[in-house]
C-alpha atoms as a PDB file:
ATOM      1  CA  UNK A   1       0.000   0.000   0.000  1.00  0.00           C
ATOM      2  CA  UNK A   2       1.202   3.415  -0.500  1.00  0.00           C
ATOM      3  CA  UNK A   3       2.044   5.985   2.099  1.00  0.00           C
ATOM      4  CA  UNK A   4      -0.485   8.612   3.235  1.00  0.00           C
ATOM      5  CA  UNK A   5       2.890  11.017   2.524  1.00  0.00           C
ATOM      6  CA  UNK A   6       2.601  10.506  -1.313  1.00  0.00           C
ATOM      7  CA  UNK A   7       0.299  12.838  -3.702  1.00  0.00           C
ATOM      8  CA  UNK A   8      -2.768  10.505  -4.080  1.00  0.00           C
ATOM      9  CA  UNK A   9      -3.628   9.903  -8.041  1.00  0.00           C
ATOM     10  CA  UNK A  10      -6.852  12.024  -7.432  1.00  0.00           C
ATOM     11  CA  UNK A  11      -8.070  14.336  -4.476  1.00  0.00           C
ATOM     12  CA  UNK A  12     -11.468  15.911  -4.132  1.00  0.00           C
ATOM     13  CA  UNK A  13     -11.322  18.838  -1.866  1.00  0.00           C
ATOM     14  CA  UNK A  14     -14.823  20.734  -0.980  1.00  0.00           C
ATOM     15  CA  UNK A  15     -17.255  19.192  -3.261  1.00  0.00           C
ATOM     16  CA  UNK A  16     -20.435  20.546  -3.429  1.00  0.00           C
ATOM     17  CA  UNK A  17     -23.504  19.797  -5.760  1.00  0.00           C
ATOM     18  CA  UNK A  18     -26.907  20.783  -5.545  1.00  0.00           C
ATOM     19  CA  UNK A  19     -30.174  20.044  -7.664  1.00  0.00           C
ATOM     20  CA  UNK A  20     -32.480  22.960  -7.285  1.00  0.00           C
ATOM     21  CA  UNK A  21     -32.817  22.599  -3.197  1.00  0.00           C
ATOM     22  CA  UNK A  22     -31.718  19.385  -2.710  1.00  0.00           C
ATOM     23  CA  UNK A  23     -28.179  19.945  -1.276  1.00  0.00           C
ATOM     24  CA  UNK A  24     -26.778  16.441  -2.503  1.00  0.00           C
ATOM     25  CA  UNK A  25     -22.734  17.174  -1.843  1.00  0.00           C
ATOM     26  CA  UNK A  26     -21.689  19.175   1.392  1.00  0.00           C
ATOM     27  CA  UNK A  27     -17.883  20.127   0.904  1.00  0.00           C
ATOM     28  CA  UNK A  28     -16.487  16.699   0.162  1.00  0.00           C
ATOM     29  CA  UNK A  29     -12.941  15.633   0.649  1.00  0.00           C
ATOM     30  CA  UNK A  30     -11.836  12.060  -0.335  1.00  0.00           C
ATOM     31  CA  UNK A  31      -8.027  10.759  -1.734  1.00  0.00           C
ATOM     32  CA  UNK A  32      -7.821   8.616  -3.949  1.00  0.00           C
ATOM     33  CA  UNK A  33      -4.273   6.973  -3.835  1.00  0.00           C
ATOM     34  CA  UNK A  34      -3.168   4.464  -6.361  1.00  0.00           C
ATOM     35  CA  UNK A  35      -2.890   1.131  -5.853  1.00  0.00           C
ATOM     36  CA  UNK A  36      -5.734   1.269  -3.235  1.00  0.00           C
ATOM     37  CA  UNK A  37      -9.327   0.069  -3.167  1.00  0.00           C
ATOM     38  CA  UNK A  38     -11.143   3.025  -1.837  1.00  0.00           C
ATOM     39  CA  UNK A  39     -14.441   2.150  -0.352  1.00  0.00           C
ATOM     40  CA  UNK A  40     -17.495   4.437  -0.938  1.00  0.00           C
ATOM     41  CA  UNK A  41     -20.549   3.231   1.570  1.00  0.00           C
ATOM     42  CA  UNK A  42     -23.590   5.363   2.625  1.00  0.00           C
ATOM     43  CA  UNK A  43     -27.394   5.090   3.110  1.00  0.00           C
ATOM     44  CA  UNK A  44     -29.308   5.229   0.592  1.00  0.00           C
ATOM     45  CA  UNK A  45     -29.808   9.225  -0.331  1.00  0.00           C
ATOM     46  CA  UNK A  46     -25.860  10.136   1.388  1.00  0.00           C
ATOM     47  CA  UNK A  47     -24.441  11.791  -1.895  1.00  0.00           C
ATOM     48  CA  UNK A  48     -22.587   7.908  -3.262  1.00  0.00           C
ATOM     49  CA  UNK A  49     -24.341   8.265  -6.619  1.00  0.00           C
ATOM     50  CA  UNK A  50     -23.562  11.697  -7.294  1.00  0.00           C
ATOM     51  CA  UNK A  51     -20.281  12.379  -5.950  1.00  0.00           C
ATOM     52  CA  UNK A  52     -19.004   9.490  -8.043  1.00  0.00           C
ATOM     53  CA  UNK A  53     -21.164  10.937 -11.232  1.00  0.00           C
ATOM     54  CA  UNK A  54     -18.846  14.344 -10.297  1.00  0.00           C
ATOM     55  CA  UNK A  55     -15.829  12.093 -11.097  1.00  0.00           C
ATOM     56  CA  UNK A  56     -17.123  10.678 -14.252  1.00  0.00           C
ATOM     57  CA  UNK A  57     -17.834  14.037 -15.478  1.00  0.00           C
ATOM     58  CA  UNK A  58     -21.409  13.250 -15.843  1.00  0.00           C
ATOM     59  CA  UNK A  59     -22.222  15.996 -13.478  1.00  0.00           C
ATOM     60  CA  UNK A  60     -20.090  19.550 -12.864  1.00  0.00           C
ATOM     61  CA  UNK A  61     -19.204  20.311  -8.966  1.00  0.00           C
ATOM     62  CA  UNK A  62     -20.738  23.500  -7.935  1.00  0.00           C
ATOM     63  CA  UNK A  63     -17.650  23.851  -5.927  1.00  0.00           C
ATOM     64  CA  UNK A  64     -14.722  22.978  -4.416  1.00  0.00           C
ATOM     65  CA  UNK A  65     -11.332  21.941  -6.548  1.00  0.00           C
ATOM     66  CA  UNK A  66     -10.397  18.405  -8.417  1.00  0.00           C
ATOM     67  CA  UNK A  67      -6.459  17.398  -7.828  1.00  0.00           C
ATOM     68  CA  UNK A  68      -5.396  14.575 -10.553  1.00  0.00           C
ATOM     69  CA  UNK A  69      -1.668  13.601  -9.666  1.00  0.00           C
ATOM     70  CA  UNK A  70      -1.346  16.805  -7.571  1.00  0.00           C
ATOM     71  CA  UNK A  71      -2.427  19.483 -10.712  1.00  0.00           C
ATOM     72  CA  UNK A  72      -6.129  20.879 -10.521  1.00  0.00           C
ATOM     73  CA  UNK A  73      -7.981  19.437 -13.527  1.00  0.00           C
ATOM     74  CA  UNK A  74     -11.886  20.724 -14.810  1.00  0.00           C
ATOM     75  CA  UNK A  75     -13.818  17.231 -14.935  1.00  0.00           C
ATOM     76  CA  UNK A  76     -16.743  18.445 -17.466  1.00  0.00           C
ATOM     77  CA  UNK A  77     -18.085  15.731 -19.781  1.00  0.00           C
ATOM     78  CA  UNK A  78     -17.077  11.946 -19.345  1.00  0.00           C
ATOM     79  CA  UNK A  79     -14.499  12.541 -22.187  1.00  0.00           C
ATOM     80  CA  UNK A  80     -12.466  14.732 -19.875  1.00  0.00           C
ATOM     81  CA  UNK A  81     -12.529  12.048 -16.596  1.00  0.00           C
ATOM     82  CA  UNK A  82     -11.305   9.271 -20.015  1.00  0.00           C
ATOM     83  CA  UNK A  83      -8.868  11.516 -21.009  1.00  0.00           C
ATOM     84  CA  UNK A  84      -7.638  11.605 -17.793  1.00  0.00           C
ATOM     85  CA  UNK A  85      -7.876   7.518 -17.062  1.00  0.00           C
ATOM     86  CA  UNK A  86     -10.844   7.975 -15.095  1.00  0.00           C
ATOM     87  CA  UNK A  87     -13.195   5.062 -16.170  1.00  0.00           C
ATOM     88  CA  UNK A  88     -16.540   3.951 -14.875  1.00  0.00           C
ATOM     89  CA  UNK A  89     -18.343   0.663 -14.922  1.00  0.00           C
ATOM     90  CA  UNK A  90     -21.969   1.610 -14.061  1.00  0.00           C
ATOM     91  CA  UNK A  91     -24.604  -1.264 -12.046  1.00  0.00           C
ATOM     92  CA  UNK A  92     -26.151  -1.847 -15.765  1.00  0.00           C
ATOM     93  CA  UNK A  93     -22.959  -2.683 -17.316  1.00  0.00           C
ATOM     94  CA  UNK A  94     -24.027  -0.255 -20.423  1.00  0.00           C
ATOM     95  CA  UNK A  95     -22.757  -3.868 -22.358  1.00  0.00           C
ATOM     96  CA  UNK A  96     -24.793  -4.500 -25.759  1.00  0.00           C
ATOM     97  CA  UNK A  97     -26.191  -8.013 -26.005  1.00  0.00           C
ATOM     98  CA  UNK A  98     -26.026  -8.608 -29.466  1.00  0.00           C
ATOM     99  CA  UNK A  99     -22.559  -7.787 -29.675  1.00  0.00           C
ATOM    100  CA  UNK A 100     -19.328 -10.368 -28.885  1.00  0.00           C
ATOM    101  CA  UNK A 101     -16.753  -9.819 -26.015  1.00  0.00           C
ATOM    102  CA  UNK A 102     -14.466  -7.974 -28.193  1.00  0.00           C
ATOM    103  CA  UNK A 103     -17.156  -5.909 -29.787  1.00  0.00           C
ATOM    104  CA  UNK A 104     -18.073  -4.600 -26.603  1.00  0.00           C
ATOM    105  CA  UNK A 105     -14.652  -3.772 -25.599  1.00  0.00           C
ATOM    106  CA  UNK A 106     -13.861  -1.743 -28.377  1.00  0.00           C
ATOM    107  CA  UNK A 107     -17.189  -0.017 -28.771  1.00  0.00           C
ATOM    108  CA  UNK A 108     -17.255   3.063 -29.977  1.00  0.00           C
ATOM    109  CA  UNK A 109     -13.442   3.524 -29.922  1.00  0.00           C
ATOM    110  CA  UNK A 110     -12.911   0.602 -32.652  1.00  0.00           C
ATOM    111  CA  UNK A 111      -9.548   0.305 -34.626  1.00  0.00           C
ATOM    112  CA  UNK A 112      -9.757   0.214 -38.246  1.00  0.00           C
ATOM    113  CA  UNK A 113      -6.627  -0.496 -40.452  1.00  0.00           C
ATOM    114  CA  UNK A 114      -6.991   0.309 -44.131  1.00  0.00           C
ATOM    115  CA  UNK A 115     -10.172   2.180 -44.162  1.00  0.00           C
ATOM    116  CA  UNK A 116     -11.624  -1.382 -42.697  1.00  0.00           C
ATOM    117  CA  UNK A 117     -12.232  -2.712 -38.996  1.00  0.00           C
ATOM    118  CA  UNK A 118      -8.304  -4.199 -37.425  1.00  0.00           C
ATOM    119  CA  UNK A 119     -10.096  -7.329 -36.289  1.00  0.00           C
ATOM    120  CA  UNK A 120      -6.790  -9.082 -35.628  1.00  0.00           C
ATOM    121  CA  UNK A 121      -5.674  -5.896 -33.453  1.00  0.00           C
ATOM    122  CA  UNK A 122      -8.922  -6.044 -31.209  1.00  0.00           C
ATOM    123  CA  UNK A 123      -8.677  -9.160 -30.653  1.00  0.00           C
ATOM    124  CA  UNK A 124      -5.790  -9.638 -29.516  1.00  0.00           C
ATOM    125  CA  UNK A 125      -5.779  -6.455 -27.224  1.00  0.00           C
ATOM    126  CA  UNK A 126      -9.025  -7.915 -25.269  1.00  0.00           C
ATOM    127  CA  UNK A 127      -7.511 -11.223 -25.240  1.00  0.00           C
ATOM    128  CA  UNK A 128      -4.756  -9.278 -23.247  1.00  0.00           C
ATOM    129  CA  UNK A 129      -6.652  -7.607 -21.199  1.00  0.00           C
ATOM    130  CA  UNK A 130      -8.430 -10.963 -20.198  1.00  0.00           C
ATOM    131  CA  UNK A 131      -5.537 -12.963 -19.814  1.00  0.00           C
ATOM    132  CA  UNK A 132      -3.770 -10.186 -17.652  1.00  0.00           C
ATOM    133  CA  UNK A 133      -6.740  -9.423 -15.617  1.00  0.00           C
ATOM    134  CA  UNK A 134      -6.975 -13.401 -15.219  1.00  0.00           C
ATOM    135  CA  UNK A 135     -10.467 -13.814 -16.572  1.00  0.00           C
ATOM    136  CA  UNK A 136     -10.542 -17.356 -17.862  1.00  0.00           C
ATOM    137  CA  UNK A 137     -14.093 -18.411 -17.413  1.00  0.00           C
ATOM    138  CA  UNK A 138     -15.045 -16.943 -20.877  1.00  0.00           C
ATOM    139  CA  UNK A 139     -15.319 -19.460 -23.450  1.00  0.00           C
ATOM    140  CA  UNK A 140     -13.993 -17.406 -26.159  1.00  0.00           C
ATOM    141  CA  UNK A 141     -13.761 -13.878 -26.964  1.00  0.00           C
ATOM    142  CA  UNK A 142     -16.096 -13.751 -29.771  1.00  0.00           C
ATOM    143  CA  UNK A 143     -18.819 -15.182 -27.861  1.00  0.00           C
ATOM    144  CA  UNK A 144     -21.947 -13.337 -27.771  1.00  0.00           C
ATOM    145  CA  UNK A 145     -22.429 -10.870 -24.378  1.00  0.00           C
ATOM    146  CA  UNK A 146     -26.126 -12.004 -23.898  1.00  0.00           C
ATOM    147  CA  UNK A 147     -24.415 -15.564 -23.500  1.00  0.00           C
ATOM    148  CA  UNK A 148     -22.589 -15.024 -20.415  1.00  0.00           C
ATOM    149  CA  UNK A 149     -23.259 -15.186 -16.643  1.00  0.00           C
ATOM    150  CA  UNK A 150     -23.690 -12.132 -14.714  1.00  0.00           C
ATOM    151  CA  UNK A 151     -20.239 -12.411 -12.913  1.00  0.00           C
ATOM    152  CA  UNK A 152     -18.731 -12.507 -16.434  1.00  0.00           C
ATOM    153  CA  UNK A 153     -20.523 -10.015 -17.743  1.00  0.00           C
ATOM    154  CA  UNK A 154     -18.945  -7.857 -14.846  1.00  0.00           C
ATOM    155  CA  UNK A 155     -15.959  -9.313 -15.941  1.00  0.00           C
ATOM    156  CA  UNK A 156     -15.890  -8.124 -19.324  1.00  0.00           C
ATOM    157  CA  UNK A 157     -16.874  -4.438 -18.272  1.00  0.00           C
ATOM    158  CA  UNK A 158     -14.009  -3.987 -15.626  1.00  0.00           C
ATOM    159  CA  UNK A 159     -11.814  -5.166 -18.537  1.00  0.00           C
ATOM    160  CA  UNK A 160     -13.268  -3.176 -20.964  1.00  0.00           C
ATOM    161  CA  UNK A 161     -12.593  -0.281 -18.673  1.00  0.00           C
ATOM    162  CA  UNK A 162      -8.920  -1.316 -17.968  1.00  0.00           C
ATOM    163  CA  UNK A 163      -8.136  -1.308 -21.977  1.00  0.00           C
ATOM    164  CA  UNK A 164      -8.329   2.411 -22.031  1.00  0.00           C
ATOM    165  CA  UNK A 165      -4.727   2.804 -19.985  1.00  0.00           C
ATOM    166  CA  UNK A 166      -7.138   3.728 -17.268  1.00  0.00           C
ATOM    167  CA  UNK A 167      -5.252   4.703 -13.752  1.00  0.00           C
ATOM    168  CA  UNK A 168      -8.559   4.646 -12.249  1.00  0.00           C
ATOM    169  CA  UNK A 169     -11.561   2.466 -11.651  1.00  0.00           C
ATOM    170  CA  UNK A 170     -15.067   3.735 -10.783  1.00  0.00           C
ATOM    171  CA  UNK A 171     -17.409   0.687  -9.816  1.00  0.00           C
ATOM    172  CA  UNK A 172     -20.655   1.088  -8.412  1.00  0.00           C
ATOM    173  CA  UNK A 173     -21.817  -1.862  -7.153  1.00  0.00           C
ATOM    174  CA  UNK A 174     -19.811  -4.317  -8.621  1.00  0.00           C
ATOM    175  CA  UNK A 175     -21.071  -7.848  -6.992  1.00  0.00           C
ATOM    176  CA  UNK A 176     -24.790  -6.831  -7.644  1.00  0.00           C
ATOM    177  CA  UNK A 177     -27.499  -9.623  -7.927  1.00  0.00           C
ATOM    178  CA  UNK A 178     -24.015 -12.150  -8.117  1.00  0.00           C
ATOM    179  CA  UNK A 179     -23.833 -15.369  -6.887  1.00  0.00           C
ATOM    180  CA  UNK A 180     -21.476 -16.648  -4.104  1.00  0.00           C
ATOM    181  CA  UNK A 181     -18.760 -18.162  -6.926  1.00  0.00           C
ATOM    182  CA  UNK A 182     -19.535 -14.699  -9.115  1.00  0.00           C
ATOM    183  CA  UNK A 183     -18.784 -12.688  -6.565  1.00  0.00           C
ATOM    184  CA  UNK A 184     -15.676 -14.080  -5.373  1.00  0.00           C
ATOM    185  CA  UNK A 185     -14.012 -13.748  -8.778  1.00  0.00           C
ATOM    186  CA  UNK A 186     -15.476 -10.605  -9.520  1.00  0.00           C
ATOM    187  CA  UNK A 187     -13.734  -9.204  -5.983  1.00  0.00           C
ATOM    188  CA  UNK A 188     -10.509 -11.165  -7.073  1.00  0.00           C
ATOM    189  CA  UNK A 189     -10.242  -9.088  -9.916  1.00  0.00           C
ATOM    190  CA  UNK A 190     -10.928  -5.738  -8.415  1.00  0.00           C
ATOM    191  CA  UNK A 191      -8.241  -6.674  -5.841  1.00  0.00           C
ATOM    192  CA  UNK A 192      -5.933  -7.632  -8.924  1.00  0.00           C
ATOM    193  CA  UNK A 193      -6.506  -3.928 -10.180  1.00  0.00           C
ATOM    194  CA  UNK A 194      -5.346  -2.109  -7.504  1.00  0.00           C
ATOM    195  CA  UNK A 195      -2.271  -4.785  -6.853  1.00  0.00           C
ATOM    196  CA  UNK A 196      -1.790  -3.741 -10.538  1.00  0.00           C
ATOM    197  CA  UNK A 197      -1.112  -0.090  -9.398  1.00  0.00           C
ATOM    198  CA  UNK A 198      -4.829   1.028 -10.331  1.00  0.00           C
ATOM    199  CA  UNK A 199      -6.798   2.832  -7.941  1.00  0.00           C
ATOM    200  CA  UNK A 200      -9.951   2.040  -7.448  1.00  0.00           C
ATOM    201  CA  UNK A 201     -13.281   3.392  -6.375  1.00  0.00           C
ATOM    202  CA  UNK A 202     -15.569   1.036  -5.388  1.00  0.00           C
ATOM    203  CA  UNK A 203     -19.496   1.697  -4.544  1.00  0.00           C
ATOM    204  CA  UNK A 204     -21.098  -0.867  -2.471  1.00  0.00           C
ATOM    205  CA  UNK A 205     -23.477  -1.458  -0.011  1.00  0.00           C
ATOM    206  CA  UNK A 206     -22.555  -5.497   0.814  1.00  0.00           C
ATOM    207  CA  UNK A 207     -20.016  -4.911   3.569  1.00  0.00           C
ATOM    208  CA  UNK A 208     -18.598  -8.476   3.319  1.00  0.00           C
ATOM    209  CA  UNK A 209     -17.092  -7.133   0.433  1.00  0.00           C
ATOM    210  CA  UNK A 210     -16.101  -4.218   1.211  1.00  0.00           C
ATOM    211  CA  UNK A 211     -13.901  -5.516   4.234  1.00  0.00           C
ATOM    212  CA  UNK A 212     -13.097  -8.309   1.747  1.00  0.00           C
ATOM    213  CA  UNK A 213     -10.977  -6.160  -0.777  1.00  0.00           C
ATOM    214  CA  UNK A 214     -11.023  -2.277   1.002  1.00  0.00           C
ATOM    215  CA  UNK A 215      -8.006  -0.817   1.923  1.00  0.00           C
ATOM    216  CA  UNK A 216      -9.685   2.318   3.160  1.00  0.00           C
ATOM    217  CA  UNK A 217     -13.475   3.212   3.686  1.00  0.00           C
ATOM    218  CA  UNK A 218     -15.056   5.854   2.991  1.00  0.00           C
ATOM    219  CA  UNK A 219     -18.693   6.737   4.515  1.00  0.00           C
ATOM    220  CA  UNK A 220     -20.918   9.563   3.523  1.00  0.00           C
ATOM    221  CA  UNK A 221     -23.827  10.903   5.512  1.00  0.00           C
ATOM    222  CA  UNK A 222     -26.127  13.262   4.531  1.00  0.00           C
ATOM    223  CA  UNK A 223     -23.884  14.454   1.495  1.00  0.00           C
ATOM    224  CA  UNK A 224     -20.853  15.011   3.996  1.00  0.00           C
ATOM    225  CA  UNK A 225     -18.141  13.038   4.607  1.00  0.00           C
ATOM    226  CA  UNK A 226     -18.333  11.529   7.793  1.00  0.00           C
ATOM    227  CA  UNK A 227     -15.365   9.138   8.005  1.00  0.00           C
ATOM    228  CA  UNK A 228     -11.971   8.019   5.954  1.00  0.00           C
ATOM    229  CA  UNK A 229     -10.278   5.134   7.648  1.00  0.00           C
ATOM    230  CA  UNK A 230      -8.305   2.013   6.974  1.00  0.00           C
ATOM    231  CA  UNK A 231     -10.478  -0.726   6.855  1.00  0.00           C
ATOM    232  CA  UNK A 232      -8.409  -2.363   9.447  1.00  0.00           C
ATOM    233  CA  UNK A 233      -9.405  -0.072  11.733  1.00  0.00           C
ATOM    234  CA  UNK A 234     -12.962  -0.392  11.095  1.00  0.00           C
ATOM    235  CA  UNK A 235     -15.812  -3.032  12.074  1.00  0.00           C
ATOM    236  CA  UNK A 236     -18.914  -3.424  10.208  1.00  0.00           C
ATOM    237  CA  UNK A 237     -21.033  -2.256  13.046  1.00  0.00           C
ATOM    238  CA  UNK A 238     -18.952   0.951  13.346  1.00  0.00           C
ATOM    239  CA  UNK A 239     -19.438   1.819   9.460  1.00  0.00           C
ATOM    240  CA  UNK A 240     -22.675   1.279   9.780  1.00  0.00           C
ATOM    241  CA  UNK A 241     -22.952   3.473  12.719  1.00  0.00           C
ATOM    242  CA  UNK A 242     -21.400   6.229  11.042  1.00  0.00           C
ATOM    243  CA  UNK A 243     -24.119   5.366   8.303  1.00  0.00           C
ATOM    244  CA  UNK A 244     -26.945   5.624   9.714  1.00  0.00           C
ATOM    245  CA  UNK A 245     -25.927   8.640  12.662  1.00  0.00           C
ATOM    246  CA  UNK A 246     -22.907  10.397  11.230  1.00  0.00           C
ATOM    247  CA  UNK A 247     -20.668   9.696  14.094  1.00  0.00           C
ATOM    248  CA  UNK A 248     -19.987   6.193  16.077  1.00  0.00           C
ATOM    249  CA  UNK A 249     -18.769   5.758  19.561  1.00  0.00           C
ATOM    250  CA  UNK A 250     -16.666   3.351  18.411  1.00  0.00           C
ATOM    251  CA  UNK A 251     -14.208   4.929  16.943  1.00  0.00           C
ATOM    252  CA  UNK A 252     -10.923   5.458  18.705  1.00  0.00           C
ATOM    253  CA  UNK A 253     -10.563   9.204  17.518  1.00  0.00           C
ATOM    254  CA  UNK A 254     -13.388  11.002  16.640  1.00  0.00           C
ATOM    255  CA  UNK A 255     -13.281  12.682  13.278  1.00  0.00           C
ATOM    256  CA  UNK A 256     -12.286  11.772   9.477  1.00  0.00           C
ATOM    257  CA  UNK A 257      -9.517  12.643   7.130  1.00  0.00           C
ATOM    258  CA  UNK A 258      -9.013  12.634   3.461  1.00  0.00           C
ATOM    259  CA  UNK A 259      -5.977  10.452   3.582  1.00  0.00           C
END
């Protein structure tokens, strides 16, 4: 794990975003170092959805200042955050059905050679991908999307996102509606990105596995941020203390940090 001394690979400091009156983000701070899996819990209605929508670029701050690799950076549209590395694999997936594994990696930025599609070159970049991300359970790459299970579907979008020479990796809600065996490798793999040097971002609300892979959790209340910690200082009863009340008794010392 890195030190708390090093510039984390993104900082949020004061991030606030409103819609109309509904104050959903109250002057947010969160690092994000590399080579961590960051944590983001909260009740349902804390701020998880948007704040990590204010990352993607999908919605602008209202304030406060975004720190990529210690420079301030203008996250507007979800081209900036993937011009950046910033990449986000969403609870649906946004995977197309009638398209194959490699398809669906390479949609929209395909690679054409000669005025036609470079078949050859896809390929073998998403067979990469796989085979470094250690996704074997796929039968072949060319195999239709609507054909696989839901922990390889998940599978295929966390690699799709690592093609882009992403640094980091947005998940919300990664081990969804998986089942025991799904979820395992699915949390294998987002363990493998961050051992990989990737940060990670991961939205959950199944705190098995967030203590499974975390390094550090992060809990929002009411749009604030109520707590950063090591997971290994954390129980599940005091996160979800701090989830449901904003505080907990149960921690050693008090407040949060962003580090």
């Amino acid at each position: 794990m890195a030190g708390s001394s090093a510039t984390p690979l993104l900082r949020l400091e004061k991030i606030s975003k409103s819609f109309g009156p509904v104050q959903a983000l109250t002057d947010v701070d969160l690092d994000v170092p590399a080579g961590q899996v960051t944590a983001l819990v909260g009740d349902n209605g804390a701020g998880k959805s948007t704040f990590i929508k204010v990352i993607a670029g999908i919605h602008a701050a209202d304030g406060g200042q975004i720190l990529w690799e210690g420079k301030p950076v203008h996250i507007r549209t979800p081209r900036d955050a993937a011009a950046l590395g910033i990449e986000t694999v969403y609870q649906d997936l946004a995977l197309a059905d009638n398209l194959d594994i490699v398809q669906n990696m390479f949609l929209g930025r395909e690679r054409t050679r000669h005025l036609a599609l470079d078949e050859e070159s896809m390929e073998k970049a998403a067979r990469e991908t796989l085979s470094g991300l250690h996704v074997t359970t796929v039968r072949s790459i060319r195999q239709p999307v609507a054909s696989l299970s839901g922990g390889q579907r998940q599978s295929v979008a966390i690699a799709k996102a690592v093609l882009w020479n992403s640094k980091l990796v947005i998940m919300d809600e990664p081990t969804a509606a998986l089942g025991v065996a799904q979820t395992r490798n699915v949390l294998e793999l987002v363990r493998r990105l961050a051992d990989q040097g990737l940060a990670v971002l991961m939205v959950s609300h199944n705190m098995n596995d967030v203590f499974e892979v975390s390094d550090r959790i992060a809990v929002l209340f009411l749009g604030g941020m109520a707590a950063v910690r090591p997971a290994a200082e954390l129980d599940v009863a005091t996160v979800v203390d701090i989830m449901t009340t904003g505080t907990s008794t149960r921690l050693s010392n008090g407040g949060s940090g962003g580090a």
